[in-house]
Protein backbone atom coordinates (compact mmCIF):
# COMPACT_ATOMS: atom_id res chain seq x y z
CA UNK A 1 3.84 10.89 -8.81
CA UNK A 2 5.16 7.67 -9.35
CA UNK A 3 2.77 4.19 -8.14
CA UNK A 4 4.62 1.82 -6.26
CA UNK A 5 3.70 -1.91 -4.96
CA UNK A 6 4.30 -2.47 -1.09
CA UNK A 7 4.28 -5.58 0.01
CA UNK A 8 4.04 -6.30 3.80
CA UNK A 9 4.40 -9.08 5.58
CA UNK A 10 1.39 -9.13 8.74
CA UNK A 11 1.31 -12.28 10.57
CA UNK A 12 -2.42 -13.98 9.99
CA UNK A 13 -3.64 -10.20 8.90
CA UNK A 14 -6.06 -12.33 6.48
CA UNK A 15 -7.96 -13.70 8.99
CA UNK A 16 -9.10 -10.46 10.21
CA UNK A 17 -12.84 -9.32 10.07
CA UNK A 18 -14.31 -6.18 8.93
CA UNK A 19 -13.79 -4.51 11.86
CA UNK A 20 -10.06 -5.66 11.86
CA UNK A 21 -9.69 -3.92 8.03
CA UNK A 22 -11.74 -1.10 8.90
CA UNK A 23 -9.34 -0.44 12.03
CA UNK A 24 -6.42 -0.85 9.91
CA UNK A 25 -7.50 1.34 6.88
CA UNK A 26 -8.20 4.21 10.06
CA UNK A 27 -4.56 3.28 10.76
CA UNK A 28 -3.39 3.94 7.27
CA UNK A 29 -5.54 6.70 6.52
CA UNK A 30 -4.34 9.08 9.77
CA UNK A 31 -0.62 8.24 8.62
CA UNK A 32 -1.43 9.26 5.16
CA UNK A 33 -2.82 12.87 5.97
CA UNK A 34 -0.12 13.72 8.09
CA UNK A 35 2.31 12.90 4.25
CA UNK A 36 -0.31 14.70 2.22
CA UNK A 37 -0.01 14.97 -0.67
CA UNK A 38 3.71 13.34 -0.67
CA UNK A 39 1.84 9.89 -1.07
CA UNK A 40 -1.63 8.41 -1.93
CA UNK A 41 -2.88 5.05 -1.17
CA UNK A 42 -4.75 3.57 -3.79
CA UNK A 43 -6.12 -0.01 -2.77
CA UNK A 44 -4.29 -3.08 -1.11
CA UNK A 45 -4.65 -6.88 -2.10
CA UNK A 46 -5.06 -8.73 0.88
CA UNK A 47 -3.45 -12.37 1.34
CA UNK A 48 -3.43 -14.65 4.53
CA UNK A 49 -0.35 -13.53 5.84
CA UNK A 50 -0.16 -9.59 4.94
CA UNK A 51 -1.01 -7.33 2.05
CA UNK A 52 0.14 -6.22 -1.62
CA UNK A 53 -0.82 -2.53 -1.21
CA UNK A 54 -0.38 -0.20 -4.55
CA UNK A 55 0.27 4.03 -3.67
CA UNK A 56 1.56 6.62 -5.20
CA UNK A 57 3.72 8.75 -3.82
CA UNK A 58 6.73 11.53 -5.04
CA UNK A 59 9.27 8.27 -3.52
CA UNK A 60 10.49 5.69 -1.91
CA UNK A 61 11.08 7.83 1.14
CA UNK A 62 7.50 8.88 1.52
CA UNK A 63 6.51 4.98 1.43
CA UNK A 64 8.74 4.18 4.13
CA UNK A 65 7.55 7.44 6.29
CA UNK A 66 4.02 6.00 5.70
CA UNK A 67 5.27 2.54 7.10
CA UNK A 68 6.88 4.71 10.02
CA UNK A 69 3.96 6.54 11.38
CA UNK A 70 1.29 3.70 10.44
CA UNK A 71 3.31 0.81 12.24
CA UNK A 72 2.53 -1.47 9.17
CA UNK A 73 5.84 -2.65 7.86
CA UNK A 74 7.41 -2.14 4.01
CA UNK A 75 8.56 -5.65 3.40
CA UNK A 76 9.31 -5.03 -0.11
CA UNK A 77 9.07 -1.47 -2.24
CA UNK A 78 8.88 -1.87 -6.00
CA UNK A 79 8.15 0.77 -8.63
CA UNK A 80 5.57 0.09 -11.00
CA UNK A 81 7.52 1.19 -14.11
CA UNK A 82 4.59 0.46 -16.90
CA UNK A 83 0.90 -0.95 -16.67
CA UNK A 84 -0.52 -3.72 -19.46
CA UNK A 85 -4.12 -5.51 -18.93
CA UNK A 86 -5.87 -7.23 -22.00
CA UNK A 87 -6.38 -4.91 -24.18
CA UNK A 88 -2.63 -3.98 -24.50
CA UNK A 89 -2.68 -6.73 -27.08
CA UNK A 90 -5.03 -4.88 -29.77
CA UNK A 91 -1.88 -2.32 -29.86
């Protein structure tokens, strides 16, 4: 599968409380097992006005079902096409 960055814009969705992520990861979850195992949600990056979320899925298609059935929006898809941290240097 390939991983993919989603970001989506959600008014304020920063200021929410735990119970506010929790309800939202329920959200997510329920729209995920109805697409398994087109598409996999790995962990989201929340900011004060929406989320950078990272998946993986088989495509683009299956992010934007996800985004269909889980009422969050898909601002912006991008394919990851390579992954560097630190130690990418040493090589």
């Amino acid at each position: 599968m390939k991983r993919y960055v989603i970001e989506r814009e959600v008014p304020s969705f920063g200021a929410n409380d735990n119970a506010g992520f929790c309800d939202a990861a329920k959200t997510s979850n329920a729209a995920l097992a109805k697409l398994a195992p087109r598409v996999q949600w790995e962990h989201s990056y929340v900011i004060g006005n929406g989320t950078f979320c990272v998946y993986l899925a088989e495509d683009e298609q299956a992010i934007r079902e996800h985004a269909r059935l889980s009422g969050f929006p898909a601002n912006r898809i991008t394919e990851v096409v390579r992954m560097i941290d630190p130690t990418t240097a040493a090589t």
